[in-house]
N, C-alpha and C. Protein backbone atom coordinates (compact mmCIF):
# COMPACT_ATOMS: atom_id res chain seq x y z
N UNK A 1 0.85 -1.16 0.00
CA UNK A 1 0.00 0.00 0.00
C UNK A 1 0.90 1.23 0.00
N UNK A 2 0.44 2.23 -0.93
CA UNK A 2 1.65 3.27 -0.72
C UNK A 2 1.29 4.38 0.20
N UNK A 3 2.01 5.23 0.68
CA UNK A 3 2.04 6.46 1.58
C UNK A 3 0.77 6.91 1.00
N UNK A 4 0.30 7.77 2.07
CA UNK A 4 -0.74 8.75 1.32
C UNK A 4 -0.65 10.04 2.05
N UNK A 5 -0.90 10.88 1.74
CA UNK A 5 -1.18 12.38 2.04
C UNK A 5 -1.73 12.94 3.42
N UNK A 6 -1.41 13.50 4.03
CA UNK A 6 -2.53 14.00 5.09
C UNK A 6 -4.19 14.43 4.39
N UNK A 7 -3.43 15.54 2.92
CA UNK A 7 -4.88 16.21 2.85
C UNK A 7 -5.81 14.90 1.94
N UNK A 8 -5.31 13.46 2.01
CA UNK A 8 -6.47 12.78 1.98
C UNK A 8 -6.67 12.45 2.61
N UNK A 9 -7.00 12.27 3.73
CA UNK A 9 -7.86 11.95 4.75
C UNK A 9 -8.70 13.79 5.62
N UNK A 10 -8.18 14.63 4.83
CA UNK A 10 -9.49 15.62 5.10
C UNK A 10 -10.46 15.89 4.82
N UNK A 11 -11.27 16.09 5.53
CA UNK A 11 -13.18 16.08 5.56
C UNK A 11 -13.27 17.01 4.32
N UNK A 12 -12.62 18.08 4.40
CA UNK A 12 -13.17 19.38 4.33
C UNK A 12 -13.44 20.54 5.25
N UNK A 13 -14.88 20.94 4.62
CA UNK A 13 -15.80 21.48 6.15
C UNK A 13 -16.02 20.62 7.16
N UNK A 14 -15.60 20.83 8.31
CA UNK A 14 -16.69 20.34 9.59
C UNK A 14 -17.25 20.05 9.09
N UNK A 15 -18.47 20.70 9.26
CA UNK A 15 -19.46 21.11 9.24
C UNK A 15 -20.08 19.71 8.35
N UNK A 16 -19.80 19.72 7.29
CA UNK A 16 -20.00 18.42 6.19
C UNK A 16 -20.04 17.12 6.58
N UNK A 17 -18.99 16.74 8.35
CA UNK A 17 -18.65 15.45 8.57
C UNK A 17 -20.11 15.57 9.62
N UNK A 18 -20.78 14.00 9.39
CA UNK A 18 -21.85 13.37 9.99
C UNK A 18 -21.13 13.51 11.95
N UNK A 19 -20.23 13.18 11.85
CA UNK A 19 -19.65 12.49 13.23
C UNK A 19 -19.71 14.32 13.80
N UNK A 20 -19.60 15.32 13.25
CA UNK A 20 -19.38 16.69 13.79
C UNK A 20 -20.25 17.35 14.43
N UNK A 21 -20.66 17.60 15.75
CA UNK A 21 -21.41 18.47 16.02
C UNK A 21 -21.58 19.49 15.70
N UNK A 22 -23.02 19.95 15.59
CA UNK A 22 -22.71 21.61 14.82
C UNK A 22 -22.85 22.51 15.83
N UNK A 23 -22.74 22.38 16.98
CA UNK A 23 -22.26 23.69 18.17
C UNK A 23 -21.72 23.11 19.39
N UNK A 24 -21.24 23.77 20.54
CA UNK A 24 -20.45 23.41 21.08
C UNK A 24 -21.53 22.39 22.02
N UNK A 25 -22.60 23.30 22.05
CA UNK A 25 -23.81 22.48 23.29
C UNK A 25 -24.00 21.32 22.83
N UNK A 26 -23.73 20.78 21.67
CA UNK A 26 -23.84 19.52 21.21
C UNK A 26 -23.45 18.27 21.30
N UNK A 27 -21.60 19.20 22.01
CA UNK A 27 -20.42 18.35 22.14
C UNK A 27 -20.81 16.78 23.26
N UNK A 28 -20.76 15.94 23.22
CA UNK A 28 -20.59 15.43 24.29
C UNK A 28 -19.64 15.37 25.38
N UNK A 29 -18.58 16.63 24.98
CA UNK A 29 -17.61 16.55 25.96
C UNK A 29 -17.45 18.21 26.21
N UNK A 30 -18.66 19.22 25.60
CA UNK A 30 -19.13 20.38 26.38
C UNK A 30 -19.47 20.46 27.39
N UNK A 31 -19.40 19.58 28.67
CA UNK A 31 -19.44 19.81 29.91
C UNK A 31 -18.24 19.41 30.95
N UNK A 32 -17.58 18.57 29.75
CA UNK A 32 -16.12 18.38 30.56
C UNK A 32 -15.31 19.00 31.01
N UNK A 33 -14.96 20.87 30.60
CA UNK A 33 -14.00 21.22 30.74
C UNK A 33 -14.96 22.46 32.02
N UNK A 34 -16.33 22.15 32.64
CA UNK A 34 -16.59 23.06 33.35
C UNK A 34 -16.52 22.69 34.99
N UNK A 35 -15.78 23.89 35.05
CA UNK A 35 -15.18 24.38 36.35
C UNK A 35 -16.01 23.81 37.50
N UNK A 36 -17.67 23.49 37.71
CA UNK A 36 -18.32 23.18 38.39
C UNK A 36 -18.24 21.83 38.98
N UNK A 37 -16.75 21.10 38.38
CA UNK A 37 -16.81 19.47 38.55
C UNK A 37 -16.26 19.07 39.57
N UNK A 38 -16.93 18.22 40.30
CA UNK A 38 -16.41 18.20 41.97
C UNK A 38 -15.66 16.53 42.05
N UNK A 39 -15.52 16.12 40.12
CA UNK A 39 -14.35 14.80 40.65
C UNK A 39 -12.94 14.90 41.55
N UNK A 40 -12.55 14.40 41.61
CA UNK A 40 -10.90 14.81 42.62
C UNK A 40 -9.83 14.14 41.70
N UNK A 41 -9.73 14.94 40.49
CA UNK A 41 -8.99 14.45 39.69
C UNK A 41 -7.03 14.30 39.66
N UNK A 42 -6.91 14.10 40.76
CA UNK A 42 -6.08 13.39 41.71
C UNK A 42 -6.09 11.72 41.91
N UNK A 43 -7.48 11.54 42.09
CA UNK A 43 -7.37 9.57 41.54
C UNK A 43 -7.38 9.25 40.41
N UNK A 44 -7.37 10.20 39.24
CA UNK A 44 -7.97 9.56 37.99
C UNK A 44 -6.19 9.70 37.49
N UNK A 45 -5.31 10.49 37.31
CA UNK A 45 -3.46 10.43 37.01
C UNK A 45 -3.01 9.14 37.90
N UNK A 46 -2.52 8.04 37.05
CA UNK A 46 -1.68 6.62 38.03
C UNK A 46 -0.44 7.39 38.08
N UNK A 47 0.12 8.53 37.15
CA UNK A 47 1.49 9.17 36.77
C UNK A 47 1.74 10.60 37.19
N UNK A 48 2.80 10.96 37.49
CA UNK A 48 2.87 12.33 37.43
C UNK A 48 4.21 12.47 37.20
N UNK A 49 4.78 13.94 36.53
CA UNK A 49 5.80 14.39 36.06
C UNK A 49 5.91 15.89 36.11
N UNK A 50 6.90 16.27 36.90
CA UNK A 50 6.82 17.59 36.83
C UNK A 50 8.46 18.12 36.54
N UNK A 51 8.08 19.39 36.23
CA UNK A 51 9.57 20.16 35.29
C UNK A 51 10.92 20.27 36.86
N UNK A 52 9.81 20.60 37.66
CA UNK A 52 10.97 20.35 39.00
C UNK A 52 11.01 19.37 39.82
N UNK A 53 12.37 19.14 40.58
CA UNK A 53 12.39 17.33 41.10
C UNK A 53 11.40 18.11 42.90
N UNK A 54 10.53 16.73 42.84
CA UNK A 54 10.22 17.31 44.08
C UNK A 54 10.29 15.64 45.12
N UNK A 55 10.39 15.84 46.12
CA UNK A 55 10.99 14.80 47.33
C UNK A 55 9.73 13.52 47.26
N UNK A 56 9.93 12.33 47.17
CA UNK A 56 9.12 11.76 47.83
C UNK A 56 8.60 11.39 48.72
N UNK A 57 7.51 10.70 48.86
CA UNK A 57 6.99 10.84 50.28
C UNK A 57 7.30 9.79 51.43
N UNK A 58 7.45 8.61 50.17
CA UNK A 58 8.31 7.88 51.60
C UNK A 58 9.68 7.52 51.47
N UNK A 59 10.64 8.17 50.64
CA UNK A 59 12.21 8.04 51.04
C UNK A 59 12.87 9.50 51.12
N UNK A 60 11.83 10.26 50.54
CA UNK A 60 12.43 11.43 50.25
C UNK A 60 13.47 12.10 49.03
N UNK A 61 13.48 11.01 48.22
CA UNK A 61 14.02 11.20 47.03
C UNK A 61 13.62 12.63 45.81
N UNK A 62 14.55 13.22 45.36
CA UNK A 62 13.96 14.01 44.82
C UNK A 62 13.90 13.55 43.58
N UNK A 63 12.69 13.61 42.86
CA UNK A 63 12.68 12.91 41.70
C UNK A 63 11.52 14.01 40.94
N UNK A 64 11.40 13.70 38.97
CA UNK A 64 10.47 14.14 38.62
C UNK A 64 9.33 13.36 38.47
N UNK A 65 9.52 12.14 38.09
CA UNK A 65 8.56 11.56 37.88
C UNK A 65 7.90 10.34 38.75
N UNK A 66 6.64 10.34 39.67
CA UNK A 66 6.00 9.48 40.09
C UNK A 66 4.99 8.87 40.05
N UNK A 67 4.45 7.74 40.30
CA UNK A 67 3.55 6.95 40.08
C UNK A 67 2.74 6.74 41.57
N UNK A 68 1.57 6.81 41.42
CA UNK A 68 0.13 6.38 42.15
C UNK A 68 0.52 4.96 43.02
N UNK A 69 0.31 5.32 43.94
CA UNK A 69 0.68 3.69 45.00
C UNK A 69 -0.45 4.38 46.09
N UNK A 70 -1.28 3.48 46.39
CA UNK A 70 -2.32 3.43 47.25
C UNK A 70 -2.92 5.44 47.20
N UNK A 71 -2.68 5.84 48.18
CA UNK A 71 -3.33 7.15 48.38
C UNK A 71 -2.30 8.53 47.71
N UNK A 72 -1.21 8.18 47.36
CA UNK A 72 0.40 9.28 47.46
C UNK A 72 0.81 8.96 45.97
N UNK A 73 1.41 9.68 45.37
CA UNK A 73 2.38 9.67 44.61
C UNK A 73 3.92 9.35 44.85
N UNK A 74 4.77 8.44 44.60
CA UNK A 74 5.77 7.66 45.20
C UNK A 74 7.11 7.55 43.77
N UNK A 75 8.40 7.43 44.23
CA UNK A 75 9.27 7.28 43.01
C UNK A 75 9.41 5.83 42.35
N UNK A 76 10.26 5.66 41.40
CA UNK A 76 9.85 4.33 40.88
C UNK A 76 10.11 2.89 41.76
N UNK A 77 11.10 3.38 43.22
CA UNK A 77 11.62 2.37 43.71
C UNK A 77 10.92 2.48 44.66
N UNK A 78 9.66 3.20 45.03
CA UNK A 78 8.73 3.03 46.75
C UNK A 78 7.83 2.48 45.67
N UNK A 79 7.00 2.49 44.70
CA UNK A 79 6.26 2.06 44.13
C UNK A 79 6.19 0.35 44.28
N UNK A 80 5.20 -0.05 44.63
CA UNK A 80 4.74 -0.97 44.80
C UNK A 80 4.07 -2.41 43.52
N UNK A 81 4.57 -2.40 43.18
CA UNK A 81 4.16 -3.43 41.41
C UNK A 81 3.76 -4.37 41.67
């Protein structure tokens, strides 16, 4: 099969594609980004990574990147597998 193009696989208009809502109230994911949401989206990341190393919680390691172990975010060697 050979390479193909990006602009073939473009719709076009929106507007034209069946799958497109035609306003935002339509979206099924127009209520996702509102501020009123009382999940604790703190359980829903197993990962985290941040630009500065910050200590862990149970060796104290400063690290950037940790992973979800029971209630805490932990480095790769308190992490529990």
């Amino acid at each position: 099969m050979p390479n193909r193009s990006l602009d073939d696989f473009a719709a076009g208009d929106a507007a034209e594609s069946p799958d497109t809502p035609t306003s935002a109230a339509e979206s099924p994911d127009a209520t996702d980004s509102d501020d009123s949401d009382d999940r604790d989206v703190s359980t829903l990341a197993t990962y985290r990574w941040t630009p500065e190393t910050a200590a862990c919680p149970r060796c104290g390691e400063a690290v950037r990147k940790r992973w979800l172990d029971g209630d805490e975010y932990v480095c790769l060697d308190c992490k529990d597998w």
